[in-house]
C-alpha atoms as a PDB file:
ATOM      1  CA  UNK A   1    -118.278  -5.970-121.916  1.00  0.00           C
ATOM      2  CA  UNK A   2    -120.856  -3.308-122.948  1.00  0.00           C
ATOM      3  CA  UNK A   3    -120.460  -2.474-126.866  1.00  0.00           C
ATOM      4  CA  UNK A   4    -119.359   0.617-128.611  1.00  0.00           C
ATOM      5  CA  UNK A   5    -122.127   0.629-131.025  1.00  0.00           C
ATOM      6  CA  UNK A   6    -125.427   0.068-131.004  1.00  0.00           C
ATOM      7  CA  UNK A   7    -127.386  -1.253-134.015  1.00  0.00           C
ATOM      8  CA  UNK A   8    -130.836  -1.068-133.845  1.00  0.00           C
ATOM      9  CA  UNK A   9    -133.149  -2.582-136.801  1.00  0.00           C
ATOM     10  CA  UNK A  10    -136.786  -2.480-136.805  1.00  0.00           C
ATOM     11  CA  UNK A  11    -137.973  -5.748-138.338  1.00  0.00           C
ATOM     12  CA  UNK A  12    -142.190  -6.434-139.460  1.00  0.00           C
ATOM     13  CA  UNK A  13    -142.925  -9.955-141.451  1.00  0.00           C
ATOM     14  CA  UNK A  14    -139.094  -9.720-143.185  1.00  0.00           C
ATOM     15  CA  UNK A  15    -138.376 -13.683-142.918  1.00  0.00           C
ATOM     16  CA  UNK A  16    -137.213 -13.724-146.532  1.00  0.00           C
ATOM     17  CA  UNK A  17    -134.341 -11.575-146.282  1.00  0.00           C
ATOM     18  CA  UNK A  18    -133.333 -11.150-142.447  1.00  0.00           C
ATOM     19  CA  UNK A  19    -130.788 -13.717-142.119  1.00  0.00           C
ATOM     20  CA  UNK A  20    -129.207 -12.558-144.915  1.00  0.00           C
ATOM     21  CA  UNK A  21    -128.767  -9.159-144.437  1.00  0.00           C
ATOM     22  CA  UNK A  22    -127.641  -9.820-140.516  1.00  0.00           C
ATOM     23  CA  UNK A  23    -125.125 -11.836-141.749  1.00  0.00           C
ATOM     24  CA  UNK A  24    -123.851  -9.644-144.425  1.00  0.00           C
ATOM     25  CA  UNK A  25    -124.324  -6.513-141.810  1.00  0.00           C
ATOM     26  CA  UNK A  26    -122.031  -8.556-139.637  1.00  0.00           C
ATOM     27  CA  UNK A  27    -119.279  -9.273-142.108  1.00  0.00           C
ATOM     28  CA  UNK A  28    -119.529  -5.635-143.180  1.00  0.00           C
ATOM     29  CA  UNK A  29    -118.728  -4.726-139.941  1.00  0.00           C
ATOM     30  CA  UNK A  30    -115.207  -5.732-140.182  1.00  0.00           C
ATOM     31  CA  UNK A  31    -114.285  -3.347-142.839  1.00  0.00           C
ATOM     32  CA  UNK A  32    -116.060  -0.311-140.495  1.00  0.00           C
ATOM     33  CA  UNK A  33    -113.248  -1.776-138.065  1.00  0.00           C
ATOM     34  CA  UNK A  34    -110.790  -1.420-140.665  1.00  0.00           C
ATOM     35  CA  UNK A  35    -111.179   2.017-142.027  1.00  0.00           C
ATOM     36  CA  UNK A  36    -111.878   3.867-138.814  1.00  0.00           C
ATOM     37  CA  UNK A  37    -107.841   1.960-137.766  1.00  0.00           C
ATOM     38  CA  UNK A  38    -110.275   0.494-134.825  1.00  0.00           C
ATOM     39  CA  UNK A  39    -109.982  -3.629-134.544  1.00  0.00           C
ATOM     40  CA  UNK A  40    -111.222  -3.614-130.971  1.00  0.00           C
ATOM     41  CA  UNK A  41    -114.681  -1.709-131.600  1.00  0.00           C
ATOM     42  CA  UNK A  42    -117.421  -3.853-130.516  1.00  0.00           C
ATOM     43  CA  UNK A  43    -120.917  -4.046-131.706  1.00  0.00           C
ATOM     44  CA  UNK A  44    -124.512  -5.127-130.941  1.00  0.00           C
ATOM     45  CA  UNK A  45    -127.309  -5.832-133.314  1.00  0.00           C
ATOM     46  CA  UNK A  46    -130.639  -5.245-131.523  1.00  0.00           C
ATOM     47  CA  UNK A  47    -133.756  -6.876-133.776  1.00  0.00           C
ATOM     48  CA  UNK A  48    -136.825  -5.215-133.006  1.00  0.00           C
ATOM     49  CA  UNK A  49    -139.282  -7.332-134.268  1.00  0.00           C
ATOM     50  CA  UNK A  50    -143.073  -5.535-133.884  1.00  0.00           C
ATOM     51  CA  UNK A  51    -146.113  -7.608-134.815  1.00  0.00           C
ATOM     52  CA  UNK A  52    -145.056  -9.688-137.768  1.00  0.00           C
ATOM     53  CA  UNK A  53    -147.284 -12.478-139.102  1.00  0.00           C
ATOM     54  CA  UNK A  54    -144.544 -14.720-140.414  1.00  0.00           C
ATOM     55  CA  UNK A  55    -141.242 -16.660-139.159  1.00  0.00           C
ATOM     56  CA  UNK A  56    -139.774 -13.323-138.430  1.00  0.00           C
ATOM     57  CA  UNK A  57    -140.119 -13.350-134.612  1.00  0.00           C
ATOM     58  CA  UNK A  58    -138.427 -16.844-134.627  1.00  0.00           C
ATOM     59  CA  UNK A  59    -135.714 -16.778-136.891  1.00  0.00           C
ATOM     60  CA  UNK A  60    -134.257 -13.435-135.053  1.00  0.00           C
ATOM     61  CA  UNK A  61    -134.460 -15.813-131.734  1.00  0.00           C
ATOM     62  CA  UNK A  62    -132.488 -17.977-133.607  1.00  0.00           C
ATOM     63  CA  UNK A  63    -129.529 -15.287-134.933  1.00  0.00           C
ATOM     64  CA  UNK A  64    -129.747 -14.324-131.369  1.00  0.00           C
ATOM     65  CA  UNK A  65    -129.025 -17.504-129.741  1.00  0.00           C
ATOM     66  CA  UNK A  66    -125.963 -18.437-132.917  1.00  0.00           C
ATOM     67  CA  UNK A  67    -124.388 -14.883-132.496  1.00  0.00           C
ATOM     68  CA  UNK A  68    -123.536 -13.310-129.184  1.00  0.00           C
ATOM     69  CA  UNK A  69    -123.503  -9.414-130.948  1.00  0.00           C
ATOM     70  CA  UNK A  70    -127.167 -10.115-131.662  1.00  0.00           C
ATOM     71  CA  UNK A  71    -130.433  -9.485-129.609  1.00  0.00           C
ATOM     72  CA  UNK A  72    -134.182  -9.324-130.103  1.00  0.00           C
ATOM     73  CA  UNK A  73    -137.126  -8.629-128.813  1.00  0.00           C
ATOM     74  CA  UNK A  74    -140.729  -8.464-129.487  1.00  0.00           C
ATOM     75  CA  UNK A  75    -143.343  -6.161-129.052  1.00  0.00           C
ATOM     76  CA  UNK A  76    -146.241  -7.775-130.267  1.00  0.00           C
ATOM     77  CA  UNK A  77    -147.849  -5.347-132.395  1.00  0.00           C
ATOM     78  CA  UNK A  78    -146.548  -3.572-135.750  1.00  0.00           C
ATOM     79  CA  UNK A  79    -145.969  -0.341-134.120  1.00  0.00           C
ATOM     80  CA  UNK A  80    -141.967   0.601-136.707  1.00  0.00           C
ATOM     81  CA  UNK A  81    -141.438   4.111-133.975  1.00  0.00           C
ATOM     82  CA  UNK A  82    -142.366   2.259-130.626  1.00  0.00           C
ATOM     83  CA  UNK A  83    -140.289  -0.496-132.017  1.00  0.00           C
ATOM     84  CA  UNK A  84    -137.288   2.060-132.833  1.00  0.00           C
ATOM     85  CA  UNK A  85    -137.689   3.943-129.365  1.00  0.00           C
ATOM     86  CA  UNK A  86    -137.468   0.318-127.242  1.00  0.00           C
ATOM     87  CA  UNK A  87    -134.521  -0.505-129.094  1.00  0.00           C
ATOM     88  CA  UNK A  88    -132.732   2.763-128.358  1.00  0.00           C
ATOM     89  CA  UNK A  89    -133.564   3.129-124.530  1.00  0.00           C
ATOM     90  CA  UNK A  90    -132.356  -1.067-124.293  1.00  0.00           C
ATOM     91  CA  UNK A  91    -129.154  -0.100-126.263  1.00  0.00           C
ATOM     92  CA  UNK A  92    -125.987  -0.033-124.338  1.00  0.00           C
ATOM     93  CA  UNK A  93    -123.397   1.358-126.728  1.00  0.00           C
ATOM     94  CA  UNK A  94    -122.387   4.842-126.440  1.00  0.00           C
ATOM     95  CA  UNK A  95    -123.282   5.474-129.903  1.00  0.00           C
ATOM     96  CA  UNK A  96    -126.411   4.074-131.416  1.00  0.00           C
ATOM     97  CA  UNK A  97    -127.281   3.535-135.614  1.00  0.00           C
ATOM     98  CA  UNK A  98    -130.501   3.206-136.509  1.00  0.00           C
ATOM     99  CA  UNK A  99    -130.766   0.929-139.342  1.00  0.00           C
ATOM    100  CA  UNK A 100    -133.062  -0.445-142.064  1.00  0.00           C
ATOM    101  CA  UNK A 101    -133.648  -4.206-142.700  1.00  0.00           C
ATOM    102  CA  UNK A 102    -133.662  -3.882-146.325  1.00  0.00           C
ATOM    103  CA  UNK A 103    -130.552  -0.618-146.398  1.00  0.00           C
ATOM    104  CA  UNK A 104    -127.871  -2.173-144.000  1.00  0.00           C
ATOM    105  CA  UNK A 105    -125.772   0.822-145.337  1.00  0.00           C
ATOM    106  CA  UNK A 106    -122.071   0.062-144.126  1.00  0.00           C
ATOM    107  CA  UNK A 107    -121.239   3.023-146.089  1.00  0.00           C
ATOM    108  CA  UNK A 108    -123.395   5.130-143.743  1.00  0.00           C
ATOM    109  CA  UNK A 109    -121.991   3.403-140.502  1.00  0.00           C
ATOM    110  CA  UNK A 110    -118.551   3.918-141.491  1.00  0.00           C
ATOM    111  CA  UNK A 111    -118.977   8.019-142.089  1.00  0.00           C
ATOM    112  CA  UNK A 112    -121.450   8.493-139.378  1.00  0.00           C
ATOM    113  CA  UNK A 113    -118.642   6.817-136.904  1.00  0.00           C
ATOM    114  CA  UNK A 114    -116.019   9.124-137.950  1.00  0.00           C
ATOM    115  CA  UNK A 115    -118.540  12.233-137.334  1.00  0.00           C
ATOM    116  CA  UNK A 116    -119.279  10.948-133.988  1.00  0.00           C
ATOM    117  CA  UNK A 117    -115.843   9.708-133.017  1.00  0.00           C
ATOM    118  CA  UNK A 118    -114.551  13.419-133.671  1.00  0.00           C
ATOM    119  CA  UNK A 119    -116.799  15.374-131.765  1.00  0.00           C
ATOM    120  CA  UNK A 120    -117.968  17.044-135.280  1.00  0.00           C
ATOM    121  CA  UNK A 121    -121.857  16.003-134.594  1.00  0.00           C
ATOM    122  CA  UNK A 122    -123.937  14.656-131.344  1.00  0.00           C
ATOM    123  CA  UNK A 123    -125.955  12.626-134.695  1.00  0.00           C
ATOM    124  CA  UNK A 124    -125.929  12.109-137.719  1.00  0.00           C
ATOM    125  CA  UNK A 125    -128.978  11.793-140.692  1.00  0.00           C
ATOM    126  CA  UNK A 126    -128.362  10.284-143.864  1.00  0.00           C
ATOM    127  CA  UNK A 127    -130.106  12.264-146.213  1.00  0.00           C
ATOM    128  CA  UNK A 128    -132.380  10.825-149.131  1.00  0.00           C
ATOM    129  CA  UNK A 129    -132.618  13.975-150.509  1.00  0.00           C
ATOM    130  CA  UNK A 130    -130.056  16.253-149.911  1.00  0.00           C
ATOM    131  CA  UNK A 131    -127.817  17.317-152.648  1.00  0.00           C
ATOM    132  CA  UNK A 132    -124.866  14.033-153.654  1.00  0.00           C
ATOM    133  CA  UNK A 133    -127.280  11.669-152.252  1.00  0.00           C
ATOM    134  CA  UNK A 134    -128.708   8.684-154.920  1.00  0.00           C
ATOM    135  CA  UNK A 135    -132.141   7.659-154.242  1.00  0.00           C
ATOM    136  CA  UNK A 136    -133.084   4.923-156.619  1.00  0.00           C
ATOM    137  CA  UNK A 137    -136.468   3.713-155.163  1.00  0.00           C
ATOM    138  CA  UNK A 138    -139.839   4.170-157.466  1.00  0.00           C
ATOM    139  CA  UNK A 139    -140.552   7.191-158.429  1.00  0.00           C
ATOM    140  CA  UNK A 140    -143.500   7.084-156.116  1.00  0.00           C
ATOM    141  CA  UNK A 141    -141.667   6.720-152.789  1.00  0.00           C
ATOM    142  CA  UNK A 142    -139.513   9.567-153.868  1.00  0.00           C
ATOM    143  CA  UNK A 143    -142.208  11.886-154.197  1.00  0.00           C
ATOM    144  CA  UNK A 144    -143.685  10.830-151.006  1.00  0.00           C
ATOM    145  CA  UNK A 145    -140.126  12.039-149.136  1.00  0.00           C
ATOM    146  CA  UNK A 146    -140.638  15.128-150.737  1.00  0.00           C
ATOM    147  CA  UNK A 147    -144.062  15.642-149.852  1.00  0.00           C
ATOM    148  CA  UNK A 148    -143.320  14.698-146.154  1.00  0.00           C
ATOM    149  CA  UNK A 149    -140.170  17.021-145.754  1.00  0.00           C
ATOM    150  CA  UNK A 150    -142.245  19.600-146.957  1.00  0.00           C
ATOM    151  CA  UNK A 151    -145.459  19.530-144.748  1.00  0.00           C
ATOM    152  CA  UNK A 152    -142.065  19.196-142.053  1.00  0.00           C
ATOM    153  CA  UNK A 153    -140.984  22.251-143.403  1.00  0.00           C
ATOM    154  CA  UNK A 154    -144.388  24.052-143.207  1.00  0.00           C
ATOM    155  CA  UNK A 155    -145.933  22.775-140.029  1.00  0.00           C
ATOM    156  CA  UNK A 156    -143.151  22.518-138.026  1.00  0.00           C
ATOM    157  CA  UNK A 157    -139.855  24.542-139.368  1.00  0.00           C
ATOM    158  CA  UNK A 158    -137.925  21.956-140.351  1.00  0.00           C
ATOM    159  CA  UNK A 159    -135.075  22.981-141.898  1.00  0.00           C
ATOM    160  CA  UNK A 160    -133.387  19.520-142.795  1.00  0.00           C
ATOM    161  CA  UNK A 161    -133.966  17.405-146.018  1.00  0.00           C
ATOM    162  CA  UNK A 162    -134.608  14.301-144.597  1.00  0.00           C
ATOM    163  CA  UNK A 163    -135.665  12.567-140.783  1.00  0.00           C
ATOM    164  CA  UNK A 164    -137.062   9.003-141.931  1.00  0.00           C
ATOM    165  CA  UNK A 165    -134.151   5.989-142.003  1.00  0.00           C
ATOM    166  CA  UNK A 166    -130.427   6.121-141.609  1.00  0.00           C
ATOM    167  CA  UNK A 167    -128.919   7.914-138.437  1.00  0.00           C
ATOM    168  CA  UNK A 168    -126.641   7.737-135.714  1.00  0.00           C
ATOM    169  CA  UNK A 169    -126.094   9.570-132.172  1.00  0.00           C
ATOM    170  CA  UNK A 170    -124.607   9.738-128.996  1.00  0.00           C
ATOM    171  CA  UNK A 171    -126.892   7.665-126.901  1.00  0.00           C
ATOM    172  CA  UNK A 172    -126.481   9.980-123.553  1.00  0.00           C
ATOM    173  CA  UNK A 173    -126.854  13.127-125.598  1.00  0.00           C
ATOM    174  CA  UNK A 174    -130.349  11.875-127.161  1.00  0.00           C
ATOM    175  CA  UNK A 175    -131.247   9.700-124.994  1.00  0.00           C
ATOM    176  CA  UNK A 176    -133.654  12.735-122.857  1.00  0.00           C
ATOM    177  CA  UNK A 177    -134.670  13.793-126.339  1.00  0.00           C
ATOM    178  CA  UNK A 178    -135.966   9.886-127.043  1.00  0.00           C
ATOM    179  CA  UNK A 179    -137.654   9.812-124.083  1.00  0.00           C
ATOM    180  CA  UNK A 180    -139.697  13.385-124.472  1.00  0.00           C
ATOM    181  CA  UNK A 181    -141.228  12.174-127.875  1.00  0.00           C
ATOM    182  CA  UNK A 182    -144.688  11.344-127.521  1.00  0.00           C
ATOM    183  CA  UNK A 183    -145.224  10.005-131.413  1.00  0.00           C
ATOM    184  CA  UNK A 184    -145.141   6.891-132.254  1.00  0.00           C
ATOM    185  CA  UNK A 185    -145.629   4.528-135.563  1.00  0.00           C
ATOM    186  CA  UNK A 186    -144.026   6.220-138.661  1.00  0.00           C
ATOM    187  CA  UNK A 187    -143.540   9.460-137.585  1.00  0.00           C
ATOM    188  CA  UNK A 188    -141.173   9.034-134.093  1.00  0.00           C
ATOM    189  CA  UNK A 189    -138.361   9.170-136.335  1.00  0.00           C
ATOM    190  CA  UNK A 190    -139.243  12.750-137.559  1.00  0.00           C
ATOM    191  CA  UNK A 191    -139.840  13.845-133.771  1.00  0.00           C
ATOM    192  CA  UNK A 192    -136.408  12.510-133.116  1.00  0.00           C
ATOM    193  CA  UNK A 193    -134.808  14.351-135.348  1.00  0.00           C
ATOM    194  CA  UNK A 194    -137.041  17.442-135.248  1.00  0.00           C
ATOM    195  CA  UNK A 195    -136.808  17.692-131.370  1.00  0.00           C
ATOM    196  CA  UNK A 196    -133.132  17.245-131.268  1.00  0.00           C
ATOM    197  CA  UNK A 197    -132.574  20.803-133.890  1.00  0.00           C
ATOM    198  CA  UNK A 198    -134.895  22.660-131.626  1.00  0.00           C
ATOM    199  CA  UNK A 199    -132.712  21.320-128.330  1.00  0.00           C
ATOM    200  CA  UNK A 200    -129.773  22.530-129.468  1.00  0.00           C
ATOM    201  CA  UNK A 201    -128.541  19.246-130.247  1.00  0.00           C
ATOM    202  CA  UNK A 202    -125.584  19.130-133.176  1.00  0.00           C
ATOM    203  CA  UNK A 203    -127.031  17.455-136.249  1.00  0.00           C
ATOM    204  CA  UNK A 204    -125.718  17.167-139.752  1.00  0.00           C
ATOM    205  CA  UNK A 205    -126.556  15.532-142.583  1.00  0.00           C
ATOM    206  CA  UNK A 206    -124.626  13.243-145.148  1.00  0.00           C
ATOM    207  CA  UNK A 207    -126.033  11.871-148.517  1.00  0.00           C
ATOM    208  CA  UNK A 208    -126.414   8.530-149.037  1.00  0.00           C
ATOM    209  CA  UNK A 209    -126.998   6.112-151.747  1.00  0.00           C
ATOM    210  CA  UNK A 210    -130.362   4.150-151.405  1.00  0.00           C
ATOM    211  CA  UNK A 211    -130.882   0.638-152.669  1.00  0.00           C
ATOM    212  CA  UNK A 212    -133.724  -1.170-151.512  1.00  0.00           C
ATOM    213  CA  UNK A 213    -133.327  -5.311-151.076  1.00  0.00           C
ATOM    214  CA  UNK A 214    -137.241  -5.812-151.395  1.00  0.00           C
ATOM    215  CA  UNK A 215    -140.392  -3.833-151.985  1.00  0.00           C
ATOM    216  CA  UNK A 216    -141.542  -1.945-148.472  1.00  0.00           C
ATOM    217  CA  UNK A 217    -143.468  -4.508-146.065  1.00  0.00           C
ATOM    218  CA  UNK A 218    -145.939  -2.324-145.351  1.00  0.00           C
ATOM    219  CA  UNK A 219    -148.054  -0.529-148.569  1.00  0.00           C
ATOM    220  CA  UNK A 220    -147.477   3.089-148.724  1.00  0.00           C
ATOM    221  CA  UNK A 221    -151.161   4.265-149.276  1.00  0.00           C
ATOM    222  CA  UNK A 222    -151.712   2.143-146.179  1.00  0.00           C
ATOM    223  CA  UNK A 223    -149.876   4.425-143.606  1.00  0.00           C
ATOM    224  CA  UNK A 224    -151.142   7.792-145.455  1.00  0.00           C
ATOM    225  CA  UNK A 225    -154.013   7.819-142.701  1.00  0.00           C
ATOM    226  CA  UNK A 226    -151.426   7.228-139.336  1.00  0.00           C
ATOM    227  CA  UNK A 227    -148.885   9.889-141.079  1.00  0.00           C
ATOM    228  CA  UNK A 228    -151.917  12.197-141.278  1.00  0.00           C
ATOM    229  CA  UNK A 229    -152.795  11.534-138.344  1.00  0.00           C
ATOM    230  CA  UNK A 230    -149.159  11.447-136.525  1.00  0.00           C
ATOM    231  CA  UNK A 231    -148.398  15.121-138.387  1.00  0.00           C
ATOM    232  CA  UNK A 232    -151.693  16.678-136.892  1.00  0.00           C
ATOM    233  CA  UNK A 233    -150.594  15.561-133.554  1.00  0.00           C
ATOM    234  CA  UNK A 234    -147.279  16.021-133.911  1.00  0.00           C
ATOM    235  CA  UNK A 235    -147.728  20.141-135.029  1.00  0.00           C
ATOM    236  CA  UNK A 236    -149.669  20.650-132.080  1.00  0.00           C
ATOM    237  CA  UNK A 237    -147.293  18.832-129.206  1.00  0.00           C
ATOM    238  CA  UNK A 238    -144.272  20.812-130.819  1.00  0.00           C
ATOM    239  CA  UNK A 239    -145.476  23.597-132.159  1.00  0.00           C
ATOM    240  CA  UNK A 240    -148.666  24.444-129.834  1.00  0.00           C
ATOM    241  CA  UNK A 241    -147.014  22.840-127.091  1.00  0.00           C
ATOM    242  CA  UNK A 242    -150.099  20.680-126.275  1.00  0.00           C
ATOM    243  CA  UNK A 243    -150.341  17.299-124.678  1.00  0.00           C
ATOM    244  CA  UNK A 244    -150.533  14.431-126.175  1.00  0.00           C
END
């Protein structure tokens, strides 16, 4: 039987801590079940490995083949938005979470369902930044949220806090909004999220608390050039309505 919920969890060279947090994501699970008074909710975990060097590739084939609410795939190259878009056009579950490997927020899942369940929201962002939420990452990341939301803000209108991480949707509802967004890498998420306020799609926001289980895999000074780049090409598709 096709799932309720989707999970979808972009994964790059995170062999020390994946079948960890799967497993605890699964137990977790249970006690979403529980508070939304809904045993018989089912859920899939879709792994969406993208280019890692490491064992990461392999040890989601093997969560896949011990636990039937688990898939993967691979894409072959570290590519986090192309990773995230696969996942959510392969997803079968009316609604779909994306997730982070090193969040695994059960918290979020649990709220976000409740949102969705009662028609309040078509999706749902978990806010870094807005007011309640409790970002504990270095102080460095922070900033860098802050800088991002507000070239957002500039560039394109944004009128959110936050587009990067936790959210959750009605697959049908976004699903023609995944499909028109022509950015990939870091900034698809942002697109998402960006493109779905300017479709008249119904998104809110909810704080969340943000504990990370490991340093990022990627360096941040690293991806300044492809967010650069991404936000250049991403003001003129949206905003200039030029092609890609």
């Amino acid at each position: 039987m096709a799932p309720d919920v989707s999970i979808v969890i972009p994964v790059y060279n995170e062999e020390g801590i994946l079948r960890e947090a799967v497993t605890e994501l699964l137990e977790g699970l249970d006690t979403v079940r529980l508070a939304l008074d809904a045993p018989d909710l089912k859920f899939e975990i879709i792994i969406a490995e993208n280019g890692s060097s490491d064992r990461t590739g392999e040890l989601a084939e093997h969560l896949a083949a011990e636990r039937a609410e688990v898939r993967t795939f691979s894409l072959g190259e570290p590519n986090y938005g192309k990773a995230l878009r696969r996942g959510i056009i392969e997803a079968r579950g009316t609604w779909v979470i994306c997730e982070e490997i090193d969040l695994c927020d059960i918290d979020f899942h649990r709220r976000a369902l409740i949102h969705l369940r009662h028609g309040d929201a078509d999706m749902v962002v978990g806010s870094k930044a807005m007011k309640g939420a409790s970002d504990h990452r270095p102080l460095f990341r922070r900033a860098a949220t802050r800088v991002l939301n507000g070239m957002l803000r500039v560039a394109l209108d944004f009128h959110g806090t936050d587009t990067h991480g936790l959210k959750a949707f009605h697959r049908a509802t976004l699903l023609p909004v995944v499909e028109s967004c022509v950015i990939d890498r870091d900034l698809f998420a942002s697109e998402l999220v960006i493109r779905a306020g300017r479709e008249g799609v119904r998104v809110i926001e909810i704080p969340i608390r943000l504990d990370e289980k490991r340093p990022p895999a990627i360096n941040l000074v690293k991806r300044v050039p492809n967010v650069l780049r991404g936000m250049a090409k991403l003001t003129y598709v949206i905003r200039f309505g030029g092609k890609p």
